[in-house]
N, C-alpha and C. Protein backbone atom coordinates (compact mmCIF):
# COMPACT_ATOMS: atom_id res chain seq x y z
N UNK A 1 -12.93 30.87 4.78
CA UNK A 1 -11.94 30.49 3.79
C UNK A 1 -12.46 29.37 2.89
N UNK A 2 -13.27 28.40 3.47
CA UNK A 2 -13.83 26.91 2.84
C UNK A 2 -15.36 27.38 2.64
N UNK A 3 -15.15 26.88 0.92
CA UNK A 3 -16.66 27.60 0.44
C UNK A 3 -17.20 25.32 0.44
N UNK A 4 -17.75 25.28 1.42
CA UNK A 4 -18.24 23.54 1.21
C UNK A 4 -19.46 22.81 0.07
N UNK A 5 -19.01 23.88 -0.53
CA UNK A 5 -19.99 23.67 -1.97
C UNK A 5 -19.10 22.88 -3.24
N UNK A 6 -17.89 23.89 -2.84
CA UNK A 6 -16.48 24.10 -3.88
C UNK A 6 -16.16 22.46 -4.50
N UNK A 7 -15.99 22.56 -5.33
CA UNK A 7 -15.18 21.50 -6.25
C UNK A 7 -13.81 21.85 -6.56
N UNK A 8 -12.85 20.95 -6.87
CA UNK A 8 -11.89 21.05 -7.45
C UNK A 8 -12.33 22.12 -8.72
N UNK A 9 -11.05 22.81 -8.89
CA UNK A 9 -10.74 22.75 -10.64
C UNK A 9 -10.81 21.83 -11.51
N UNK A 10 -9.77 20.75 -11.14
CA UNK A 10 -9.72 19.44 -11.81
C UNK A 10 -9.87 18.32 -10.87
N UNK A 11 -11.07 17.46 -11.37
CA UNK A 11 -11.16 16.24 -10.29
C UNK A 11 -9.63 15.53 -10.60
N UNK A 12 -9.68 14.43 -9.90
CA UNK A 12 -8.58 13.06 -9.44
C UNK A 12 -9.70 12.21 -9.66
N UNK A 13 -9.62 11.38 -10.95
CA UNK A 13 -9.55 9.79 -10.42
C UNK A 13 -8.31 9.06 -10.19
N UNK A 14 -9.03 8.11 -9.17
CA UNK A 14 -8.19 6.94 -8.88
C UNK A 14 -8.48 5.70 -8.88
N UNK A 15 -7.36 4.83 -9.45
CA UNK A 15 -7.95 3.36 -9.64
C UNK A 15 -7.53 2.35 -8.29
N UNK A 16 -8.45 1.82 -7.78
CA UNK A 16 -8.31 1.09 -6.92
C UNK A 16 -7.81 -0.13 -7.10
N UNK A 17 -7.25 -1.40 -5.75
CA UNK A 17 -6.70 -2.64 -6.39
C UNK A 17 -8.34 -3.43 -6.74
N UNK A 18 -8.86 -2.94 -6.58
CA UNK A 18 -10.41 -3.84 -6.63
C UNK A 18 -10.80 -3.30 -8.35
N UNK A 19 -9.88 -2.87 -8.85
CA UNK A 19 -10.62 -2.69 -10.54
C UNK A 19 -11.12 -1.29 -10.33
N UNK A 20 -11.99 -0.72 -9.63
CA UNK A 20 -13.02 0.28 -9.18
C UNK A 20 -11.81 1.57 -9.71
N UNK A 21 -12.58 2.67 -10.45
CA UNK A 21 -12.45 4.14 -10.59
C UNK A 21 -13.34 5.17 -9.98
N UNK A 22 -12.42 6.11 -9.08
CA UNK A 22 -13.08 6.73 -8.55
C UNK A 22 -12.94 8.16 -9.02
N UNK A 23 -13.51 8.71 -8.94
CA UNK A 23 -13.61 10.50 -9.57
C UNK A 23 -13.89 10.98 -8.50
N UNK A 24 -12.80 11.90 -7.96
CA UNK A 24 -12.89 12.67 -6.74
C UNK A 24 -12.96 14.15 -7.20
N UNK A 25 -14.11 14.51 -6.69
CA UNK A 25 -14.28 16.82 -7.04
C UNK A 25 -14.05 17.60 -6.17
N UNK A 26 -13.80 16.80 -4.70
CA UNK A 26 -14.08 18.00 -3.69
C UNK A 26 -13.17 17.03 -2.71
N UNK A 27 -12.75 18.03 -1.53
CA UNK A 27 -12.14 17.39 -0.31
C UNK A 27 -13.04 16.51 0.53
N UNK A 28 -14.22 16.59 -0.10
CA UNK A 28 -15.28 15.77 0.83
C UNK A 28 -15.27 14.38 0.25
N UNK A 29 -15.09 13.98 -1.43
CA UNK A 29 -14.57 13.18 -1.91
C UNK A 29 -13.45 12.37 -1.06
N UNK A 30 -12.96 13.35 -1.43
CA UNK A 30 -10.99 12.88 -0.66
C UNK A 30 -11.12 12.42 0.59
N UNK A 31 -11.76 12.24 1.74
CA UNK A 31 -12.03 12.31 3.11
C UNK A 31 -12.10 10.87 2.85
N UNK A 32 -14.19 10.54 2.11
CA UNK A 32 -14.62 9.49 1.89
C UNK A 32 -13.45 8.10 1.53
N UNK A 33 -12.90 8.19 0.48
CA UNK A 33 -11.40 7.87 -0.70
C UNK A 33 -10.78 7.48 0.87
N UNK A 34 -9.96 8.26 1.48
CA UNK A 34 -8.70 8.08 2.15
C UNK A 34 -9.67 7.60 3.58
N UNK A 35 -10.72 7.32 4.47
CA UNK A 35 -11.48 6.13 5.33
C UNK A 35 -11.98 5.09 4.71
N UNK A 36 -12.66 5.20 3.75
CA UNK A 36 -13.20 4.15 3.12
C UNK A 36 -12.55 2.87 2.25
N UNK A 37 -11.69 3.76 1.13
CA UNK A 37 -11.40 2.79 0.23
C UNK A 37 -9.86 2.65 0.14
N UNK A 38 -8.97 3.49 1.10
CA UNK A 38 -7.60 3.01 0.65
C UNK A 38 -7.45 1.82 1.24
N UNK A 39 -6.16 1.48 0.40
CA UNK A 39 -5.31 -0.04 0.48
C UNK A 39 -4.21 -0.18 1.27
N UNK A 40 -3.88 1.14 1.75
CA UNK A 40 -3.05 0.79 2.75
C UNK A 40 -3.46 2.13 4.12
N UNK A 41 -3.83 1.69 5.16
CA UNK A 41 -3.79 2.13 6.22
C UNK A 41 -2.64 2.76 7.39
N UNK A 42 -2.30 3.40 8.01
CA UNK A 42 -1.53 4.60 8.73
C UNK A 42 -0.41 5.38 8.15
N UNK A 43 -0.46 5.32 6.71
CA UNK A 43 0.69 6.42 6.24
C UNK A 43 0.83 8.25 7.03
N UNK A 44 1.45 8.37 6.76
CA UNK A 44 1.93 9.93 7.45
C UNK A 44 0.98 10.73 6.67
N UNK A 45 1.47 10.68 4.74
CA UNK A 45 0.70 11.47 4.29
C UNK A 45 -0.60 11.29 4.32
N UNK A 46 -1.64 9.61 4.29
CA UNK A 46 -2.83 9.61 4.25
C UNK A 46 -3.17 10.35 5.95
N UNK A 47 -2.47 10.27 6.79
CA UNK A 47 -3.12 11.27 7.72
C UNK A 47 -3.32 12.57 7.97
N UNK A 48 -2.21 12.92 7.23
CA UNK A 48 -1.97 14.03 6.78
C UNK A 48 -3.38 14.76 5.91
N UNK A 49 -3.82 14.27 4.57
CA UNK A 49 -5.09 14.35 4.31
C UNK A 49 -5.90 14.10 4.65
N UNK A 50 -6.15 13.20 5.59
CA UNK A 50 -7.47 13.40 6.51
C UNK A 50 -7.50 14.69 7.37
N UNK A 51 -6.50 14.55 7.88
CA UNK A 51 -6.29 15.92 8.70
C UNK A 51 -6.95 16.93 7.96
N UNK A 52 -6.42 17.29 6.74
CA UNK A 52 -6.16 18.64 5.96
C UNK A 52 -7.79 18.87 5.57
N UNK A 53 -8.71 17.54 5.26
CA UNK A 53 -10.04 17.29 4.69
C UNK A 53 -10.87 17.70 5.83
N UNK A 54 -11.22 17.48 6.70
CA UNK A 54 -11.33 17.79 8.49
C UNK A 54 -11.05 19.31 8.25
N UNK A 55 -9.75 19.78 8.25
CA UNK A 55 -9.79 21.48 8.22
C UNK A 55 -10.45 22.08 7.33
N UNK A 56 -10.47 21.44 6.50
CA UNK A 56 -11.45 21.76 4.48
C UNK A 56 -12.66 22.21 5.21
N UNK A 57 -13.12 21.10 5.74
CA UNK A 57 -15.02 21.09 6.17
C UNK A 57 -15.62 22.20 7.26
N UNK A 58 -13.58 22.64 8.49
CA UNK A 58 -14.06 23.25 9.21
C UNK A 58 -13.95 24.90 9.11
N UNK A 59 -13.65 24.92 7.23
CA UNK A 59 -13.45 26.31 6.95
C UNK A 59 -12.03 26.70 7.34
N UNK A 60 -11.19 25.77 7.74
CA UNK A 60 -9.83 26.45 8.10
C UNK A 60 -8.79 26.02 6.40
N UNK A 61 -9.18 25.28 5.55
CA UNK A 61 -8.23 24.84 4.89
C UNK A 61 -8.50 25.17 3.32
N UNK A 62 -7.67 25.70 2.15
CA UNK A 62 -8.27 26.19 0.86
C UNK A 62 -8.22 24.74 0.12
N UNK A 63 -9.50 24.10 -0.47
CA UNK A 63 -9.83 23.42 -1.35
C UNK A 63 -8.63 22.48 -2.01
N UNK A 64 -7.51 23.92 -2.82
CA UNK A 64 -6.57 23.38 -3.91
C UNK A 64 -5.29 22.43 -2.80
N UNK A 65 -5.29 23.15 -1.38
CA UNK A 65 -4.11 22.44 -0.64
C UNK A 65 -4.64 21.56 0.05
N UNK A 66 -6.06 20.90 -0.26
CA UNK A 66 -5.91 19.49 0.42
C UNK A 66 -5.61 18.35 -0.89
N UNK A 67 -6.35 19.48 -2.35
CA UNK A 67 -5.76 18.14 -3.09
C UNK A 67 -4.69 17.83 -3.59
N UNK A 68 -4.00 18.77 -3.29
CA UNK A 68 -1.98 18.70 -3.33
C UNK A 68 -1.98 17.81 -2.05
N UNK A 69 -2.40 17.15 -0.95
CA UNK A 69 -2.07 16.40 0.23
C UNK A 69 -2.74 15.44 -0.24
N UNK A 70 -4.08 15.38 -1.05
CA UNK A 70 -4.51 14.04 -1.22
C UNK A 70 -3.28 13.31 -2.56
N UNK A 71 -2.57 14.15 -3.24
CA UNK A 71 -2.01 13.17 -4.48
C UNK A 71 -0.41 12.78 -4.24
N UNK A 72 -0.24 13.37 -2.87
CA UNK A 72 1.13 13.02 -1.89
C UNK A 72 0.74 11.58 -1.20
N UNK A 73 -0.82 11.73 -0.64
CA UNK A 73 -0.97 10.26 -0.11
C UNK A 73 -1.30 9.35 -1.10
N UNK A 74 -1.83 9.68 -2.25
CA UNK A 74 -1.54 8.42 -3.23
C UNK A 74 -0.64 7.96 -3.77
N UNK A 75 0.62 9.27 -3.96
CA UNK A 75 1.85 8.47 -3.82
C UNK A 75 2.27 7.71 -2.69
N UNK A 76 2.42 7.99 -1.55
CA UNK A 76 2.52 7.24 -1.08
C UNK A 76 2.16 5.84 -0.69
N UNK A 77 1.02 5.63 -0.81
CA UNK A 77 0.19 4.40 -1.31
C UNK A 77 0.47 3.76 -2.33
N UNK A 78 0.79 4.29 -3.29
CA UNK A 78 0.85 3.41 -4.74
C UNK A 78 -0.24 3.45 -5.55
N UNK A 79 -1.42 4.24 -5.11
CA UNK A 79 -2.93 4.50 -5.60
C UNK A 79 -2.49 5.03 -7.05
N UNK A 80 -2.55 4.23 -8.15
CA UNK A 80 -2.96 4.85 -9.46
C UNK A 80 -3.78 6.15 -9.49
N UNK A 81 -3.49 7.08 -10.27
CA UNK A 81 -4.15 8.50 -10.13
C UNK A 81 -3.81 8.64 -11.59
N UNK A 82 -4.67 9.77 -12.22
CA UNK A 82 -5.07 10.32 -13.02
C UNK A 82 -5.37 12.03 -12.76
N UNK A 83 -3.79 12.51 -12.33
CA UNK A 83 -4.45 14.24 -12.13
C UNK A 83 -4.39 14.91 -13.51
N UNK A 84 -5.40 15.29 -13.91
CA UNK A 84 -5.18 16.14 -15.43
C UNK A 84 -5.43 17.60 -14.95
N UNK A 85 -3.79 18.49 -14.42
CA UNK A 85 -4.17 19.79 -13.73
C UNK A 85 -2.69 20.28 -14.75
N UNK A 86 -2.55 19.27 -15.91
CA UNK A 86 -1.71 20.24 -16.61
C UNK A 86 -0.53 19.90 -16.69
N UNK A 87 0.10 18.79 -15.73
CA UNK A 87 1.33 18.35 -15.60
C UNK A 87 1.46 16.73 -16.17
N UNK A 88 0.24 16.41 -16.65
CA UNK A 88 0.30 15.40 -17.40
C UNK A 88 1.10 13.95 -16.35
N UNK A 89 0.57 13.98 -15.13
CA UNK A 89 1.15 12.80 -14.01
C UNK A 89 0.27 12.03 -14.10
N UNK A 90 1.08 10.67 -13.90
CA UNK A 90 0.44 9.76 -13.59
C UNK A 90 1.24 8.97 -12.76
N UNK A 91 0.83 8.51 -11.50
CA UNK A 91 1.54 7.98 -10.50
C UNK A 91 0.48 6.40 -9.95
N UNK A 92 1.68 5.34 -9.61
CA UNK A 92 1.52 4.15 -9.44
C UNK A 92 1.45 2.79 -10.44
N UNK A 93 1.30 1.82 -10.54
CA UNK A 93 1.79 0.55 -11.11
C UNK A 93 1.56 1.59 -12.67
N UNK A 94 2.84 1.10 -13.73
CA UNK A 94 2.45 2.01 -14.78
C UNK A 94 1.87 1.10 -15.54
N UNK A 95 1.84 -0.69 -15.51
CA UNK A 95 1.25 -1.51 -15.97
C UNK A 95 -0.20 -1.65 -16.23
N UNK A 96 -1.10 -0.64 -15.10
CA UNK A 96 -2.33 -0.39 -14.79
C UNK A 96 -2.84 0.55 -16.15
C-alpha cells in the first residue's frame, strides 16, 4: 500500500516557536517534525501521527491519511501551518 519513496501532493510547512520553517513532503518528514521539533509533547492527535507515520513506513498506511493526521496534530498544538491543498488554511497564532 506504502510506496516509501512517495511524497505528498502538496508539502506542509510549518513555522516553529523558534522562528524555523519547515517543509514537510513525505510522512517520513512528519515522523521527524512530530519527535523532534514539536512544542508541545503527549497530545492524542500528535500520537496519533506518530502512530499513523510508523504504519506509513510499515506499508500499512496511504501517504494522503497520515497528512490529514499530521495537520489535526498541528492543530492541536497551535503549530502555524501553511497547507496549500486548495482549501486555502491556515491554522495557529494568525499574528505569525
Amino acid at each position: 500500500m506504502s510506496d516509501h519513496s512517495a511524497f505528498w501532493e502538496t508539502p506542509i510547512s510549518i513555522d516553529l516557536d523558534t522562528g524555523e520553517r519547515l517543509v514537510l513532503r513525505s510522512p517520513q518528514d512528519a515522523l521527524y517534525a512530530l519527535v523532534s521539533d514539536w512544542p508541545v509533547n503527549g497530545g492524542a492527535h500528535q500520537q496519533r501521527a506518530i502512530d499513523f507515520c510508523r504504519a506509513w513506513l510499515a506499508g500499512r498506511m496511504p501517504a494522503e491519511t497520515v497528512r490529514q493526521a499530521f495537520i489535526l496534530a498541528a492543530l492541536e498544538a497551535g503549530v502555524a501551518i501553511n497547507d496549500d491543498d486548495g482549501a486555502g488554511s491556515s491554522v495557529g497564532n494568525p499574528l505569525v
